[in-house]
C-alpha atoms as a PDB file:
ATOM      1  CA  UNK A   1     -41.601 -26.673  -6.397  1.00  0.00           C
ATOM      2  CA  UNK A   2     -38.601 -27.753  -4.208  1.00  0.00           C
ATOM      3  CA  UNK A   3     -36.407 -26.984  -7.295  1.00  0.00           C
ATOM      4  CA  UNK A   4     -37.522 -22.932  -7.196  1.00  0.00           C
ATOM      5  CA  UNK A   5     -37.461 -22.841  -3.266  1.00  0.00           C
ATOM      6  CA  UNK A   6     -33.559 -24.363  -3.404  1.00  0.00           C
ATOM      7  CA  UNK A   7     -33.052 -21.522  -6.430  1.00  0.00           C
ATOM      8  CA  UNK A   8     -34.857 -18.639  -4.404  1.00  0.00           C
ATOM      9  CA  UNK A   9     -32.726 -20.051  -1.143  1.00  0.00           C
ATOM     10  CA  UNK A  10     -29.179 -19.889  -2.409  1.00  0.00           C
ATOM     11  CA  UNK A  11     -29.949 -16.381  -4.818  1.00  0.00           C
ATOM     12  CA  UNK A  12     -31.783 -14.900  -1.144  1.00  0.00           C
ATOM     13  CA  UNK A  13     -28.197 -16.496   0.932  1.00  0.00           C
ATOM     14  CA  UNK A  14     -25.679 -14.883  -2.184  1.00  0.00           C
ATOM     15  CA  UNK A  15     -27.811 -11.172  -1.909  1.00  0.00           C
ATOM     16  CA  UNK A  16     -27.228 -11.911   2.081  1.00  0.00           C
ATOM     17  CA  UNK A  17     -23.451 -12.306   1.403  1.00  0.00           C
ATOM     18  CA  UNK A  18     -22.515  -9.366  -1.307  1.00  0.00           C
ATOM     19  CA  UNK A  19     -24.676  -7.493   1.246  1.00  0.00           C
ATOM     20  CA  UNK A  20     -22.191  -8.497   4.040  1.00  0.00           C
ATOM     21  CA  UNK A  21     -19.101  -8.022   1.974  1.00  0.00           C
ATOM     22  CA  UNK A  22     -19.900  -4.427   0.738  1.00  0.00           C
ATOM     23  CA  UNK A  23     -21.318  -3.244   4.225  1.00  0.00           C
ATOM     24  CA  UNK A  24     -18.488  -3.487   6.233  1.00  0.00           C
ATOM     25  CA  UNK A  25     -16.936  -0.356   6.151  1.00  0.00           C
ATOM     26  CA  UNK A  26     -14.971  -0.736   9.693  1.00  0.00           C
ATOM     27  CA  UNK A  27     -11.570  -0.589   8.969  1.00  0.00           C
ATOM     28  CA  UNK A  28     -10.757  -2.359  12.069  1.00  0.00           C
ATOM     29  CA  UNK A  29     -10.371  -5.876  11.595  1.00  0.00           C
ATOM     30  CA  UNK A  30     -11.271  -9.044  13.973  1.00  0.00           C
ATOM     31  CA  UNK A  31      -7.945  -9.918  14.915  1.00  0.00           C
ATOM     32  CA  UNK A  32      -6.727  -5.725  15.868  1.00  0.00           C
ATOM     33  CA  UNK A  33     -10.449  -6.054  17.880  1.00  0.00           C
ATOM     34  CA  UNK A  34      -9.554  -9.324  19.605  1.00  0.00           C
ATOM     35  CA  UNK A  35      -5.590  -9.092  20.121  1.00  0.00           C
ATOM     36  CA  UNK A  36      -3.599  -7.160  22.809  1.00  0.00           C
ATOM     37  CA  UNK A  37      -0.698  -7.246  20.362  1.00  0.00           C
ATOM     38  CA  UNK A  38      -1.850  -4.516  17.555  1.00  0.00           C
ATOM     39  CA  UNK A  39       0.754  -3.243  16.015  1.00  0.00           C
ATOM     40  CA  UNK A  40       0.151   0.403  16.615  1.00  0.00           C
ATOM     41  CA  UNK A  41       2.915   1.788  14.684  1.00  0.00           C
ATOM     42  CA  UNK A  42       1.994   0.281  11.788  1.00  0.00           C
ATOM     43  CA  UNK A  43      -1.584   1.124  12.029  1.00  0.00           C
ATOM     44  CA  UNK A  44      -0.581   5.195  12.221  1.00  0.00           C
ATOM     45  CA  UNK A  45       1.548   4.246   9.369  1.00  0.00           C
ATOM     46  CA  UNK A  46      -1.538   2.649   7.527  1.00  0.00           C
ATOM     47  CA  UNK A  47      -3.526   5.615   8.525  1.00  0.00           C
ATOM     48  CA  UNK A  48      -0.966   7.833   7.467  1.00  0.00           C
ATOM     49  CA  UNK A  49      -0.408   6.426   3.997  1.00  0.00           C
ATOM     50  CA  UNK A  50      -3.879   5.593   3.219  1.00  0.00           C
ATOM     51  CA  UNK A  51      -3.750   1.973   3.595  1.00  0.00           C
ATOM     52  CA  UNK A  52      -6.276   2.143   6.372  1.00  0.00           C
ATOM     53  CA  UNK A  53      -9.813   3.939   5.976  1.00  0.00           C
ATOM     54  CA  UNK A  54     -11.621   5.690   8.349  1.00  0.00           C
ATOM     55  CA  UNK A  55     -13.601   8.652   9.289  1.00  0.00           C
ATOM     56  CA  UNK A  56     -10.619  10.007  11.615  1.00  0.00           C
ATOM     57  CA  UNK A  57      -7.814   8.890  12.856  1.00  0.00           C
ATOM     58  CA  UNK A  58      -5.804  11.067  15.497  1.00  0.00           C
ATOM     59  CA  UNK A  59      -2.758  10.479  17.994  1.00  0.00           C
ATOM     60  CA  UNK A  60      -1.770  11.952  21.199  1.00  0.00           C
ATOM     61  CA  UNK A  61       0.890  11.277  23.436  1.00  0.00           C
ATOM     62  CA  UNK A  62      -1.081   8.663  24.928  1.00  0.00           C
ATOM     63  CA  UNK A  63      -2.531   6.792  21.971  1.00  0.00           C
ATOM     64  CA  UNK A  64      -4.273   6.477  18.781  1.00  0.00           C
ATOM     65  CA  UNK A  65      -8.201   7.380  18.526  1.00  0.00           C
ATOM     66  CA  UNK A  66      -9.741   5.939  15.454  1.00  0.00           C
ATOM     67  CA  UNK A  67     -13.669   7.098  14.590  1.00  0.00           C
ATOM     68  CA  UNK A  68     -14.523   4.343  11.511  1.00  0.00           C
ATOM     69  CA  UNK A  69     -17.105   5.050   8.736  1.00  0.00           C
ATOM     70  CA  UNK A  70     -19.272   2.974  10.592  1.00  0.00           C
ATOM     71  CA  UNK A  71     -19.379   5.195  13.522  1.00  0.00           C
ATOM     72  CA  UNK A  72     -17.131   3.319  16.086  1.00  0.00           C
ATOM     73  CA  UNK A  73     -14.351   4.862  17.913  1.00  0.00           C
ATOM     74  CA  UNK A  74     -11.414   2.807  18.697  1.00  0.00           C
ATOM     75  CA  UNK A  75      -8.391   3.769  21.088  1.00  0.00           C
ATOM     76  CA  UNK A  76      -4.844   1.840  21.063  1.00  0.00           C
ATOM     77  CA  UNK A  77      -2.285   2.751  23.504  1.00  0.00           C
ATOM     78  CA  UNK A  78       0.992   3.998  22.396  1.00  0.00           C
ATOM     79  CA  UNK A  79       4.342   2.100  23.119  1.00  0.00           C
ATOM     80  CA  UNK A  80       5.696   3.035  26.534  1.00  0.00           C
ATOM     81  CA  UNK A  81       8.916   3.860  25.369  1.00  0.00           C
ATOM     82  CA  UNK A  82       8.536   5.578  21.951  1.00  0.00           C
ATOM     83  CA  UNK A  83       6.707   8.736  20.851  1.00  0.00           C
ATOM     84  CA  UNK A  84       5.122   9.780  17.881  1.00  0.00           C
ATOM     85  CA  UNK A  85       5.621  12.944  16.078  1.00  0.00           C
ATOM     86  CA  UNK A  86       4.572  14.256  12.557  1.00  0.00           C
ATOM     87  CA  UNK A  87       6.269  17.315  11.596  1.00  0.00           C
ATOM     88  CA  UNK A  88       5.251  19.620   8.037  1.00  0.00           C
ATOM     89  CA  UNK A  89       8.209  21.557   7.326  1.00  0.00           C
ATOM     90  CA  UNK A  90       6.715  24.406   5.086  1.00  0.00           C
ATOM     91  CA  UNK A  91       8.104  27.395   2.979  1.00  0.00           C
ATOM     92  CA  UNK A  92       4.777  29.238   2.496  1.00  0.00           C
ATOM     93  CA  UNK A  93       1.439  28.337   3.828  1.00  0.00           C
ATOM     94  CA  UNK A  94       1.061  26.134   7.152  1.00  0.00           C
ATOM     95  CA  UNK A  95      -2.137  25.714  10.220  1.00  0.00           C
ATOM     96  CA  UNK A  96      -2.184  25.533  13.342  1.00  0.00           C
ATOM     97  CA  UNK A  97      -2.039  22.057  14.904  1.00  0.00           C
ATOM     98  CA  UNK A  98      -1.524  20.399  18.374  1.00  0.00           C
ATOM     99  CA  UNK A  99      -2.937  16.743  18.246  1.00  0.00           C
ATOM    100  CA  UNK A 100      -2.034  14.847  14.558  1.00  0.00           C
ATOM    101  CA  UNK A 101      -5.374  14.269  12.297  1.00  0.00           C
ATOM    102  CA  UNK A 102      -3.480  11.022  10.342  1.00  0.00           C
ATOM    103  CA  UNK A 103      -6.828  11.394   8.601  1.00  0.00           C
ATOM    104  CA  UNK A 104      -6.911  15.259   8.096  1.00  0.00           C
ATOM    105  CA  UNK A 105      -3.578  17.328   8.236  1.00  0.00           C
ATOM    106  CA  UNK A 106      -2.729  18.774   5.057  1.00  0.00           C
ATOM    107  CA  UNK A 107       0.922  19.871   4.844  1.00  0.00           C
ATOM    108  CA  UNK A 108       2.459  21.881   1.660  1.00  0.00           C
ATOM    109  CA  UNK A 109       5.305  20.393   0.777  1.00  0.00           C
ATOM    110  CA  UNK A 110       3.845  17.098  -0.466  1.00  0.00           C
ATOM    111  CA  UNK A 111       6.666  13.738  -1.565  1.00  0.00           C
ATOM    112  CA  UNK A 112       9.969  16.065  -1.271  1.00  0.00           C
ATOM    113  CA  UNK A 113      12.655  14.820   0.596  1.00  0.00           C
ATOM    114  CA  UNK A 114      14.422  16.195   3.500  1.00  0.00           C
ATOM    115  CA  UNK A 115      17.617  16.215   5.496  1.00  0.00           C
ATOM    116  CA  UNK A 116      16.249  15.419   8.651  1.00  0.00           C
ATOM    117  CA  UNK A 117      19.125  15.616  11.943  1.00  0.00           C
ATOM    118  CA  UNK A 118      17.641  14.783  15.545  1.00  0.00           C
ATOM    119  CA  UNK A 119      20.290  15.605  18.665  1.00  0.00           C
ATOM    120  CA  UNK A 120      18.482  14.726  22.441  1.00  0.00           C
ATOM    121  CA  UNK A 121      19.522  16.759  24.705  1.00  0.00           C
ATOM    122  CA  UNK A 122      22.707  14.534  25.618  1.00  0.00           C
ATOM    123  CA  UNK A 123      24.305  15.215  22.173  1.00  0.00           C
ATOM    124  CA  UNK A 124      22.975  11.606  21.222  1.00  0.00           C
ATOM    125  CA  UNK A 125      22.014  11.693  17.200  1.00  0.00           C
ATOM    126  CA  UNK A 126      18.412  10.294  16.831  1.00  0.00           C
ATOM    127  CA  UNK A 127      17.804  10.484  13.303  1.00  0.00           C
ATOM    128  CA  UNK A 128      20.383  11.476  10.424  1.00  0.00           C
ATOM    129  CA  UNK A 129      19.090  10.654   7.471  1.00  0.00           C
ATOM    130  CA  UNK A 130      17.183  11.451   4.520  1.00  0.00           C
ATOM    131  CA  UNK A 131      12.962  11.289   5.073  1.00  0.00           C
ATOM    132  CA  UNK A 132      10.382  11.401   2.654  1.00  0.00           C
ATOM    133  CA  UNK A 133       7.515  13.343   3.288  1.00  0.00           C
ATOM    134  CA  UNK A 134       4.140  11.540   3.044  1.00  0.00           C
ATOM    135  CA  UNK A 135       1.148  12.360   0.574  1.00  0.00           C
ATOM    136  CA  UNK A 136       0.367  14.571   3.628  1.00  0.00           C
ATOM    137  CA  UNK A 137       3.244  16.431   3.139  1.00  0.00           C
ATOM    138  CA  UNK A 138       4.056  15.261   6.976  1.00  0.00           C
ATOM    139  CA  UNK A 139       7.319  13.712   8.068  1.00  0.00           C
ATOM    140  CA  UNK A 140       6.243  11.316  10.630  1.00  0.00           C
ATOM    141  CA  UNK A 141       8.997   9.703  13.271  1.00  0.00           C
ATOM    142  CA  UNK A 142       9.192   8.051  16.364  1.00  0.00           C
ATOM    143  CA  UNK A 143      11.704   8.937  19.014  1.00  0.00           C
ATOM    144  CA  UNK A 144      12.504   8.005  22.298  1.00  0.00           C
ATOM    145  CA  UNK A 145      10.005   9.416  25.064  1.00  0.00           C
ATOM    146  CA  UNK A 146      10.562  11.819  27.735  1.00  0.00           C
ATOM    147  CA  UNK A 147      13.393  14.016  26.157  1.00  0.00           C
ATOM    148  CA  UNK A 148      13.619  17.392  24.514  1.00  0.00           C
ATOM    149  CA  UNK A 149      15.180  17.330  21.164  1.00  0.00           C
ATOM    150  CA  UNK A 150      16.911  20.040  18.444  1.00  0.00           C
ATOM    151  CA  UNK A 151      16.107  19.450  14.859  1.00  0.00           C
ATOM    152  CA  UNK A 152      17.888  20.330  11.779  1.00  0.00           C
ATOM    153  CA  UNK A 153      15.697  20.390   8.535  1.00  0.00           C
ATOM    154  CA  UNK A 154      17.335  21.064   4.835  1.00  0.00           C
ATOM    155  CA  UNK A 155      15.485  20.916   1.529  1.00  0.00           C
ATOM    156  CA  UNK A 156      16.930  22.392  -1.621  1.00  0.00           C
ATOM    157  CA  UNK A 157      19.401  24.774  -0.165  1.00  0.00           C
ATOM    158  CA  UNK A 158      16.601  25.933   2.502  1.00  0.00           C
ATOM    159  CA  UNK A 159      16.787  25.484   6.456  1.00  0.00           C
ATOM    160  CA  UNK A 160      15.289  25.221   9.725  1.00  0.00           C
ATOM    161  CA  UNK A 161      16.259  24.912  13.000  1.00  0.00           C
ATOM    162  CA  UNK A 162      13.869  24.091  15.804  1.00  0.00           C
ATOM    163  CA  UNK A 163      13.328  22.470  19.306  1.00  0.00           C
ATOM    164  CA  UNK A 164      10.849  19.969  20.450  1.00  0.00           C
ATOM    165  CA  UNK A 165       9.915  17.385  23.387  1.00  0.00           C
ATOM    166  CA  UNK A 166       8.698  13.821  23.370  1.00  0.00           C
ATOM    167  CA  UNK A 167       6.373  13.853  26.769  1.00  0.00           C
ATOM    168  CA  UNK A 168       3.092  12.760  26.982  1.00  0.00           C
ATOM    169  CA  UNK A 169       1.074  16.073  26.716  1.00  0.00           C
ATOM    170  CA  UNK A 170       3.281  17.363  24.285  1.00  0.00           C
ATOM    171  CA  UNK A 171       2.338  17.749  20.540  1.00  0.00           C
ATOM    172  CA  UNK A 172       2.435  15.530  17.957  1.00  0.00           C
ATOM    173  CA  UNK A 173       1.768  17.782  15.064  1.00  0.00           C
ATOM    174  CA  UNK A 174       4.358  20.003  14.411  1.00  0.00           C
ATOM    175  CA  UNK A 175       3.246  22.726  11.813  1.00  0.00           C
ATOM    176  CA  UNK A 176       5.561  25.784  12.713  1.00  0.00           C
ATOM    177  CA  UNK A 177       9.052  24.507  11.279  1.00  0.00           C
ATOM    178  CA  UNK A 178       9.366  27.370   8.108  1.00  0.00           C
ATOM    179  CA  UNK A 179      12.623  26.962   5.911  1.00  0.00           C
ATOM    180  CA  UNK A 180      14.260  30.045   4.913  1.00  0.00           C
END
């Protein structure tokens, strides 16, 4: 009798644990719930590329709002001195966009690489270099806050030329930059 009680005990504690491990669907782990040090750039980036699951994931100027599968919303502020900004340079189809779904924007032009040349408005160069778009088809960068910025986008012999600003209500989803 004590030998089928210990059996039934450690078969009832294994259910408990594969129970456990294939229930926890929050992609936010112990230490990013317990530490003031997340690493918020590299959770967009995870959330960007996939690495990270949840139900949404969306950044402001302020910070990043993340709504897990098991229905819990988490906010992390964004660095004081650096702002995010995903930009879908398109040919053909675009959507309007103010606030960047790192769970939900769809851009067209999906892996192609770009040209991508950043001036402030001091004439300093930001970025000059060639970027990758994302599975998303969205560039994303981080720039310097509080500035206004001109942009120079090439792909295959096609350009764009556009204007944008790094301030806290500003966008961060930038959907309207059409080569031609």
């Amino acid at each position: 009798m004590k030998l089928k009680s210990l059996l039934l005990f450690l078969l009832l504690s294994l259910f408990g644990l594969i129970l456990v491990a294939c229930n926890n669907d929050d992609t936010t782990s112990e230490t990013e719930e317990n530490s003031d040090k997340v690493d918020v750039k590299q959770l967009v980036n995870d959330y960007s590329t996939d690495k990270k699951k949840a139900e949404s994931a969306s950044i402001t100027g302020e910070e990043l709002v993340v709504n897990t599968t098991a229905g819990k919303e988490k906010s992390y502020e964004l660095p004081k001195d650096e702002f995010f900004v995903s930009i879908a340079p398109f040919v053909e189809q675009t959507h309007p966009c103010t606030y960047h779904s790192l769970t939900g924007c769809q851009g067209e032009m999906v892996k192609k690489e770009f040209d991508v040349y950043i001036e402030d408005e001091d004439g300093n160069v930001v970025v000059d270099e060639k970027v990758m778009s994302l599975a998303n088809g969205f560039i994303d960068l981080w720039v310097p806050r509080d500035k206004k910025y001109h942009i120079t986008i090439e792909h295959d012999g096609k350009q764009v030329q556009s204007e944008f600003s790094s301030y806290t209500e500003d966008p961060t989803c930038l959907t309207n930059m059409q080569l031609t």
